[in-house]
PDB file of N, CA and C in Angstrom:
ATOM      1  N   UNK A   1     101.054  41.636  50.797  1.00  0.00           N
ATOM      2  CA  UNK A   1      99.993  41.907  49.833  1.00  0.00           C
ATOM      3  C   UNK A   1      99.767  43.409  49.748  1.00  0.00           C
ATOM      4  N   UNK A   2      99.586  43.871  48.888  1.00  0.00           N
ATOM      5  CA  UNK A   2      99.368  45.477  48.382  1.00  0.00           C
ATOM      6  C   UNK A   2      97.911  45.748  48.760  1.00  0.00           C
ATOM      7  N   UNK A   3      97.732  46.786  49.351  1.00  0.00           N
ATOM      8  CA  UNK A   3      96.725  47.342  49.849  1.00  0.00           C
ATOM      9  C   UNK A   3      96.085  48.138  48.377  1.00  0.00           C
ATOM     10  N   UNK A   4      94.919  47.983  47.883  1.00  0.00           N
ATOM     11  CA  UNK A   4      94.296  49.049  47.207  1.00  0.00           C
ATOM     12  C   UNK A   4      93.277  49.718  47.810  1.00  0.00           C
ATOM     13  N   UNK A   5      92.842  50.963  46.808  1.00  0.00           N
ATOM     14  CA  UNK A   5      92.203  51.836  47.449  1.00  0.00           C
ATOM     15  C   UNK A   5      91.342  51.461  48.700  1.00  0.00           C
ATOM     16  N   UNK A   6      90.286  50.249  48.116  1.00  0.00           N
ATOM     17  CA  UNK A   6      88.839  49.989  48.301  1.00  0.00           C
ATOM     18  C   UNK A   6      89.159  49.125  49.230  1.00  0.00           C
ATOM     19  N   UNK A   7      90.486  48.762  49.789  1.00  0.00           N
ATOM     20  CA  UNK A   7      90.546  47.549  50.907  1.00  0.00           C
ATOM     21  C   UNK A   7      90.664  47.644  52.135  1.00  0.00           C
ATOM     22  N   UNK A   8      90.843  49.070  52.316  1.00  0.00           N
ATOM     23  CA  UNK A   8      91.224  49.864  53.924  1.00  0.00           C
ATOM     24  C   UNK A   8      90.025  49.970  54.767  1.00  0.00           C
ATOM     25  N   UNK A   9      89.195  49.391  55.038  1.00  0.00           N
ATOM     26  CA  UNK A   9      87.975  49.531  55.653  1.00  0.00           C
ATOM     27  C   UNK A   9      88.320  49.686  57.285  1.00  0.00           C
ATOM     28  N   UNK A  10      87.893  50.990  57.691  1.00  0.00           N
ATOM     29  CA  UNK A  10      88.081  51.316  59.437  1.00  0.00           C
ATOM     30  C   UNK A  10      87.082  51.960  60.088  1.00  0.00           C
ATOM     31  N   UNK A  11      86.026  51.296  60.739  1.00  0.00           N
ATOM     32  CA  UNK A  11      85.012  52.594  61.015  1.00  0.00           C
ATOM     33  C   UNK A  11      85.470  53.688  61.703  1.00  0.00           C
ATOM     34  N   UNK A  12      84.718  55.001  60.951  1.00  0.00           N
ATOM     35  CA  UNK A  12      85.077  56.193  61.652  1.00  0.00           C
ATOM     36  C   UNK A  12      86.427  57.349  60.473  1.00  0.00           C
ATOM     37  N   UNK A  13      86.421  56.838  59.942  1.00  0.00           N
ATOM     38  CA  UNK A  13      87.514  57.035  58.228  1.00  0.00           C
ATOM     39  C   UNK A  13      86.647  57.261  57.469  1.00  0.00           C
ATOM     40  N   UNK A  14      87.206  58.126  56.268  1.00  0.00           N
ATOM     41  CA  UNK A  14      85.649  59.000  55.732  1.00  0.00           C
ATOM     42  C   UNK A  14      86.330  58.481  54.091  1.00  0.00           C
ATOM     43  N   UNK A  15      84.800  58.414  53.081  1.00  0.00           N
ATOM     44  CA  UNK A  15      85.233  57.330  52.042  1.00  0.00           C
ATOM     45  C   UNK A  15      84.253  58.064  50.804  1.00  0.00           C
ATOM     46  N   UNK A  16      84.654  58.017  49.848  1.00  0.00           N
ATOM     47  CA  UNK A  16      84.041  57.694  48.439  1.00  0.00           C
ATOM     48  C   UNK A  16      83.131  56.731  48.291  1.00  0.00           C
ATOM     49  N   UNK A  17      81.972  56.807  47.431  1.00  0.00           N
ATOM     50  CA  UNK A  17      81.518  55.544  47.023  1.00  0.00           C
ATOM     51  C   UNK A  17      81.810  55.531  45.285  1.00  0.00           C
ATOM     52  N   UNK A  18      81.577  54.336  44.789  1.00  0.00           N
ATOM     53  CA  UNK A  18      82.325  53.588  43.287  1.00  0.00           C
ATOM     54  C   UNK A  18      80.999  54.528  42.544  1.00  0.00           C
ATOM     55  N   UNK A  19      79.658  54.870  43.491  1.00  0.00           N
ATOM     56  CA  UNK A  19      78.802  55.159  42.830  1.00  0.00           C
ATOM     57  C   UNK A  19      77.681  56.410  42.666  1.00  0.00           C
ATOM     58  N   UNK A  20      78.826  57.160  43.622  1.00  0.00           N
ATOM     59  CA  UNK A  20      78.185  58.919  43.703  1.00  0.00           C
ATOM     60  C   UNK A  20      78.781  59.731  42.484  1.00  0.00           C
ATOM     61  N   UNK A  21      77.658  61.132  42.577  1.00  0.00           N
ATOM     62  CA  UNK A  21      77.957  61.267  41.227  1.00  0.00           C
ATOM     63  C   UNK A  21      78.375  62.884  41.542  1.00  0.00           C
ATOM     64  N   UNK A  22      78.656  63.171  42.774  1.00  0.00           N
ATOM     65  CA  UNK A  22      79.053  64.378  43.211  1.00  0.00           C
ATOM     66  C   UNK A  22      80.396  63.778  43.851  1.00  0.00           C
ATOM     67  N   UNK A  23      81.528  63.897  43.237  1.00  0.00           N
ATOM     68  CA  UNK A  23      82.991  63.155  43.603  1.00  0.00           C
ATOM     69  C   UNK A  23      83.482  63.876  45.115  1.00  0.00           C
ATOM     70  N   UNK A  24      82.884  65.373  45.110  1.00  0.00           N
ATOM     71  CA  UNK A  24      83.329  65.954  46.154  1.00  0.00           C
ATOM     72  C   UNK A  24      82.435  65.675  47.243  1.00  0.00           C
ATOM     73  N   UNK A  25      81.938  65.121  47.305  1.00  0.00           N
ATOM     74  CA  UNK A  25      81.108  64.139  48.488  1.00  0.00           C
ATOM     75  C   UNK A  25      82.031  63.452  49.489  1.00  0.00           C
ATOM     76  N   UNK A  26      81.742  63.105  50.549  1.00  0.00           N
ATOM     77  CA  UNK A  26      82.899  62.338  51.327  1.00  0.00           C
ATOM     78  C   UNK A  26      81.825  61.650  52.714  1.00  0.00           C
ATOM     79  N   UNK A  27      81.681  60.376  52.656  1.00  0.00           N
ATOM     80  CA  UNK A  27      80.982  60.135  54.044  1.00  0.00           C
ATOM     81  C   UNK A  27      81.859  59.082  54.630  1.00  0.00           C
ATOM     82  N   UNK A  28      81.285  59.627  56.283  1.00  0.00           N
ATOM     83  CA  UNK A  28      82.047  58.537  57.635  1.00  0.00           C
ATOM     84  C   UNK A  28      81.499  57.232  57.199  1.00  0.00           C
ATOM     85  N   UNK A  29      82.509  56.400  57.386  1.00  0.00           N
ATOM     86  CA  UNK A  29      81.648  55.371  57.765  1.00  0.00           C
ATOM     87  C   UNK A  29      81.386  55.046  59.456  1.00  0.00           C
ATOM     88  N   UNK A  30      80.104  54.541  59.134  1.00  0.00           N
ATOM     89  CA  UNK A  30      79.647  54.286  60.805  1.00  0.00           C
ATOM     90  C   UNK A  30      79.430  52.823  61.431  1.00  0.00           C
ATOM     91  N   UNK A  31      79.506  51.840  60.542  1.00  0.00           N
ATOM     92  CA  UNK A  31      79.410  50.878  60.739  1.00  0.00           C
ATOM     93  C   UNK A  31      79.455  49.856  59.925  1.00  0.00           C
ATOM     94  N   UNK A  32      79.186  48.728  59.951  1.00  0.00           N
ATOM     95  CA  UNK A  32      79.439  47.154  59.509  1.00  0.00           C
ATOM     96  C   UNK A  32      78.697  46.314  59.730  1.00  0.00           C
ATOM     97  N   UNK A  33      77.586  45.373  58.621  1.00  0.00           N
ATOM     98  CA  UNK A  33      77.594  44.534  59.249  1.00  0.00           C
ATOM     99  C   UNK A  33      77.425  43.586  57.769  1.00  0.00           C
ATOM    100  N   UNK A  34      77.547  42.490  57.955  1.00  0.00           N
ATOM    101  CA  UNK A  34      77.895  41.596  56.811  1.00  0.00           C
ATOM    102  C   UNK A  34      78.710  42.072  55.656  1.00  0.00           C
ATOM    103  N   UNK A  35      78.022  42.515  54.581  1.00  0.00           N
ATOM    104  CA  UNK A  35      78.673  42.922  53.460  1.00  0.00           C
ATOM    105  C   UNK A  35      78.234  44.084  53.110  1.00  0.00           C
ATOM    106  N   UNK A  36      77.744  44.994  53.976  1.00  0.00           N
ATOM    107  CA  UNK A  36      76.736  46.432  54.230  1.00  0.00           C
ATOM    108  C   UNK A  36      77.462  47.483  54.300  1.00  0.00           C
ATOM    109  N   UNK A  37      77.603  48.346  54.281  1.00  0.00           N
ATOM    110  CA  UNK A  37      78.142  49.706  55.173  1.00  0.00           C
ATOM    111  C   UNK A  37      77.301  50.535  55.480  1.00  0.00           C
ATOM    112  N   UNK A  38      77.268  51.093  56.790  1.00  0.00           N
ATOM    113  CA  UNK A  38      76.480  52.463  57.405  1.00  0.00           C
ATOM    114  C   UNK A  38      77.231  53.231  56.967  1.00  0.00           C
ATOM    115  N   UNK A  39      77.149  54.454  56.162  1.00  0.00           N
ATOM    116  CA  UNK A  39      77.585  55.506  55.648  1.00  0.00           C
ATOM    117  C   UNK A  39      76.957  56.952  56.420  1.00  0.00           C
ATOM    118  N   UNK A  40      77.154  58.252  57.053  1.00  0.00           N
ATOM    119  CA  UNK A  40      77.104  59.446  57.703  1.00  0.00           C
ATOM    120  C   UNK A  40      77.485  60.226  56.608  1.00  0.00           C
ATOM    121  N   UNK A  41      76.315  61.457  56.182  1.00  0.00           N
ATOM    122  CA  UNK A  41      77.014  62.221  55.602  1.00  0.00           C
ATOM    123  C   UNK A  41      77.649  63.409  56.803  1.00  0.00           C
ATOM    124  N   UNK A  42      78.426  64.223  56.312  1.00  0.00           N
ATOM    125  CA  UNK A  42      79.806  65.334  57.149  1.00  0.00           C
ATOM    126  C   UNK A  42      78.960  66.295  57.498  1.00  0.00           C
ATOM    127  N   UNK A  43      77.887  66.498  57.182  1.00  0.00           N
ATOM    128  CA  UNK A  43      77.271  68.195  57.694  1.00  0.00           C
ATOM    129  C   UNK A  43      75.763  67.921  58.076  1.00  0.00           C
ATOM    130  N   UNK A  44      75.272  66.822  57.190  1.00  0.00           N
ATOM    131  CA  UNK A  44      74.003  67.141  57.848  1.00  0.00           C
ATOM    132  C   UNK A  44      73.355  65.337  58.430  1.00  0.00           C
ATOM    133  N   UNK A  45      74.473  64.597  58.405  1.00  0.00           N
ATOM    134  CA  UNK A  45      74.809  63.161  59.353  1.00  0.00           C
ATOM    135  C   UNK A  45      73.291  62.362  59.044  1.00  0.00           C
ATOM    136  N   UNK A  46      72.915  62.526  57.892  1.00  0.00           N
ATOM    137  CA  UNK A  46      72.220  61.783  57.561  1.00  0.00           C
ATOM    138  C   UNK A  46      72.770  60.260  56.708  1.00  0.00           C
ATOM    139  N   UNK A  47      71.940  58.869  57.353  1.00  0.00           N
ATOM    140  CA  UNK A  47      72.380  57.825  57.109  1.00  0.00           C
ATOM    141  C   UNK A  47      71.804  57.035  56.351  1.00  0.00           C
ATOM    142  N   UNK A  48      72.848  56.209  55.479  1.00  0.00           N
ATOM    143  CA  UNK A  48      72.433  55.260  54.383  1.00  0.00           C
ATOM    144  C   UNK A  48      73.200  53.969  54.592  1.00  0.00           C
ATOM    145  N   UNK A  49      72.867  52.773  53.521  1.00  0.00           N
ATOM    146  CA  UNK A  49      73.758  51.831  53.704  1.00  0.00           C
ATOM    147  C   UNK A  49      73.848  51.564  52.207  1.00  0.00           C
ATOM    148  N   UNK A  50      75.228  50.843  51.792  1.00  0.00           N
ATOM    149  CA  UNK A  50      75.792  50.511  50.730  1.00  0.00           C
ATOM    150  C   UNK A  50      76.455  49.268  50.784  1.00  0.00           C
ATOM    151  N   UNK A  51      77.020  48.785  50.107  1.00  0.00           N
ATOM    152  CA  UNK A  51      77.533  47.688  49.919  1.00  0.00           C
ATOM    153  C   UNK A  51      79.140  48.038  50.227  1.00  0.00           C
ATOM    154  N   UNK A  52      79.890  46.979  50.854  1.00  0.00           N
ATOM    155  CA  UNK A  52      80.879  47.495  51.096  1.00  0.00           C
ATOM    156  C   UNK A  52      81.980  47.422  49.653  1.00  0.00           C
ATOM    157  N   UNK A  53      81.882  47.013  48.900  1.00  0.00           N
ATOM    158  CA  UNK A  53      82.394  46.316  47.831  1.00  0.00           C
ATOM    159  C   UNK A  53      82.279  47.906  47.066  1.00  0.00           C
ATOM    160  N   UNK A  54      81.635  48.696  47.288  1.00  0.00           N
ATOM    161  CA  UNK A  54      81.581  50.081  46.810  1.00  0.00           C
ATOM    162  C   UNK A  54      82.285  51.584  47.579  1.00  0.00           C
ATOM    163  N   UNK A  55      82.586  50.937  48.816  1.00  0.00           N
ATOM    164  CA  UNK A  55      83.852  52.091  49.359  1.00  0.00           C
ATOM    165  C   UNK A  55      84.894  52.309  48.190  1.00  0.00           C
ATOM    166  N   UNK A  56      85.356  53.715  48.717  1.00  0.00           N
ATOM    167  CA  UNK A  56      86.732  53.837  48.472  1.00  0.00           C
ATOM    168  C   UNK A  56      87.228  54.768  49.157  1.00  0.00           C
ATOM    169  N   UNK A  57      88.430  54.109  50.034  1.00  0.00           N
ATOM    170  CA  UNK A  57      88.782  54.829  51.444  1.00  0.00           C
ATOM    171  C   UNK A  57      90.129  56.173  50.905  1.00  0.00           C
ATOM    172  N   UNK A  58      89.783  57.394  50.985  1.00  0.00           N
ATOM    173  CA  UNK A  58      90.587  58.549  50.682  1.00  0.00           C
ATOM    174  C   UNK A  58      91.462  58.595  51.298  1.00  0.00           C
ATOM    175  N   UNK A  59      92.582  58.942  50.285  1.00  0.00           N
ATOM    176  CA  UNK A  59      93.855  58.390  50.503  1.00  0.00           C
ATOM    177  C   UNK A  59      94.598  60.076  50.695  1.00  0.00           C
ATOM    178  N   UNK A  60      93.943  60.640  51.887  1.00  0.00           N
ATOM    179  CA  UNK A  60      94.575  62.028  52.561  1.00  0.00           C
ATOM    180  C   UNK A  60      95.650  61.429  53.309  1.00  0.00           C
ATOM    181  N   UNK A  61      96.351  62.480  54.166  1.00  0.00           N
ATOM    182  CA  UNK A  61      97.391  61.707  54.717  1.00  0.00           C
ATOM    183  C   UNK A  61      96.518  62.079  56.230  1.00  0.00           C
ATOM    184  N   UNK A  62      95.779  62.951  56.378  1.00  0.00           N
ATOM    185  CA  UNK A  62      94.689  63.185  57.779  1.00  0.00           C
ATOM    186  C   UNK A  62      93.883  61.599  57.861  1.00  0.00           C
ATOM    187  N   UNK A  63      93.530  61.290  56.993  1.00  0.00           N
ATOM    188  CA  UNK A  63      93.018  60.032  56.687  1.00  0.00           C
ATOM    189  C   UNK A  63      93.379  58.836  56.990  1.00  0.00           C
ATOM    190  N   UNK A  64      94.594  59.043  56.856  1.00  0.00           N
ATOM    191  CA  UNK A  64      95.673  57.799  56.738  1.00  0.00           C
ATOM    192  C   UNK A  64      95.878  57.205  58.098  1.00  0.00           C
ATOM    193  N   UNK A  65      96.268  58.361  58.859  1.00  0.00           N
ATOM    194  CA  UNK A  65      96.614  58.893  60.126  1.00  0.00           C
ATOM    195  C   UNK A  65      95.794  58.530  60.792  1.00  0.00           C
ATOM    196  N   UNK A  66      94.096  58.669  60.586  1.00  0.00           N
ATOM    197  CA  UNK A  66      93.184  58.394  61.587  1.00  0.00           C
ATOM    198  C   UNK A  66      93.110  57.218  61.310  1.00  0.00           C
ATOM    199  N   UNK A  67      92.967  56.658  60.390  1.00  0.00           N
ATOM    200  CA  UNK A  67      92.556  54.914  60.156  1.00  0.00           C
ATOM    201  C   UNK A  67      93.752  54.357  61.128  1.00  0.00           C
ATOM    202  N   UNK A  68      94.994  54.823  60.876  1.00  0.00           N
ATOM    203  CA  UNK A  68      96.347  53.673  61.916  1.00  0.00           C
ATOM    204  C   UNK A  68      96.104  53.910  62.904  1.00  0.00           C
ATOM    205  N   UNK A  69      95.622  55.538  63.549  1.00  0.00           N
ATOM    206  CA  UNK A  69      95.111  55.777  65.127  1.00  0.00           C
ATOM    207  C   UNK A  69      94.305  54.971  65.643  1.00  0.00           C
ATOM    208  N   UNK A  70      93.360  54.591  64.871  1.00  0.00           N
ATOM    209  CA  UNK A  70      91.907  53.964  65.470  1.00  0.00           C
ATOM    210  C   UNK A  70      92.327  52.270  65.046  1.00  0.00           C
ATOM    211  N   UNK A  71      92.589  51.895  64.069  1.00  0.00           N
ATOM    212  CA  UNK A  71      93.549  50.511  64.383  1.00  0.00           C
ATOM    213  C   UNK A  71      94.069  50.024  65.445  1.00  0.00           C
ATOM    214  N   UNK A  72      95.072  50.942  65.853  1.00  0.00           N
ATOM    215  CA  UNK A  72      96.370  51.090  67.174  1.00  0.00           C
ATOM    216  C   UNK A  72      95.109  51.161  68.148  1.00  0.00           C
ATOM    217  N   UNK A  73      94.121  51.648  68.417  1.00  0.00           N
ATOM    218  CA  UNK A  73      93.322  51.958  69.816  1.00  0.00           C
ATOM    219  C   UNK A  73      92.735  50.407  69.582  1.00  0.00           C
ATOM    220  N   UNK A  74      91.757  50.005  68.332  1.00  0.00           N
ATOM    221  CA  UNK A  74      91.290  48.913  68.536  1.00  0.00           C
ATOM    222  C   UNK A  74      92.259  48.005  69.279  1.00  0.00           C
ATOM    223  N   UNK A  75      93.273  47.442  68.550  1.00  0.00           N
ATOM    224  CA  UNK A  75      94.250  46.496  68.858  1.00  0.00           C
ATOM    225  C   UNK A  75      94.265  46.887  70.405  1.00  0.00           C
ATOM    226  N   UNK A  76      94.453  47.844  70.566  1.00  0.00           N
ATOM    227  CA  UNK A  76      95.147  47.640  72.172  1.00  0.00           C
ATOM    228  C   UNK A  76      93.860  47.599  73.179  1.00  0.00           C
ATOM    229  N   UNK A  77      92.561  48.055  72.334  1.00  0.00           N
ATOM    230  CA  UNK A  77      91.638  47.153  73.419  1.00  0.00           C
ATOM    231  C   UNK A  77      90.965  45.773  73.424  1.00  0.00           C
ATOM    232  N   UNK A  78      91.616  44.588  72.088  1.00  0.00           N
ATOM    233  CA  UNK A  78      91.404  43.504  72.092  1.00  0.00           C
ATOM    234  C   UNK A  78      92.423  42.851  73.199  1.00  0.00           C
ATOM    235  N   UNK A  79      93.998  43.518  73.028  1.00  0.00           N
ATOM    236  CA  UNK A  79      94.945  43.339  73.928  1.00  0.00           C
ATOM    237  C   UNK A  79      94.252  42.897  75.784  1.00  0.00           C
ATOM    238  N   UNK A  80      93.668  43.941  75.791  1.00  0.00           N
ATOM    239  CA  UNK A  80      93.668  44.704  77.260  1.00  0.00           C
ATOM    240  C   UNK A  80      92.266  44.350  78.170  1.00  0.00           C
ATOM    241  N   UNK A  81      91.712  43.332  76.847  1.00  0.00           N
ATOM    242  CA  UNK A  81      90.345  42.401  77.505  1.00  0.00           C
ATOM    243  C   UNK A  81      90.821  40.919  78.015  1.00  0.00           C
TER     244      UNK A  81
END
């Protein structure tokens, strides 16, 4: 199945929303819970929540990189319990 933008969800990977109106904006996500997202902004780490259905995970290759890093760490500590 083809991955699009909005389907890469990893906490700690920094994202777009469908509904900011400053494009050069970019927040962490910090968390999860139902159909929510904790969103961090980058400088002054102030927090909101959104719907997750409104990410869109930036498709840097620094980006890319950290989402498979932190994947690869999860996995290997579901492994290692």
């Amino acid at each position: 199945m083809k991955e699009t933008l909005e389907e890469r969800i990893v906490i700690g990977c920094n994202y777009h929303t469908k509904w900011q109106t400053d494009k050069a904006m970019r927040f962490v996500l910090l968390g999860i819970q139902l159909n929510r997202a904790l969103l961090g902004t980058r400088k002054t780490h102030k927090r909101f929540w959104t719907n997750t259905e409104d990410l869109i995970f930036i498709r840097t290759q620094y980006n890319i990189d950290k989402a498979d890093r932190l994947e690869k760490t999860k996995r290997n500590k579901e492994i290692s319990l």
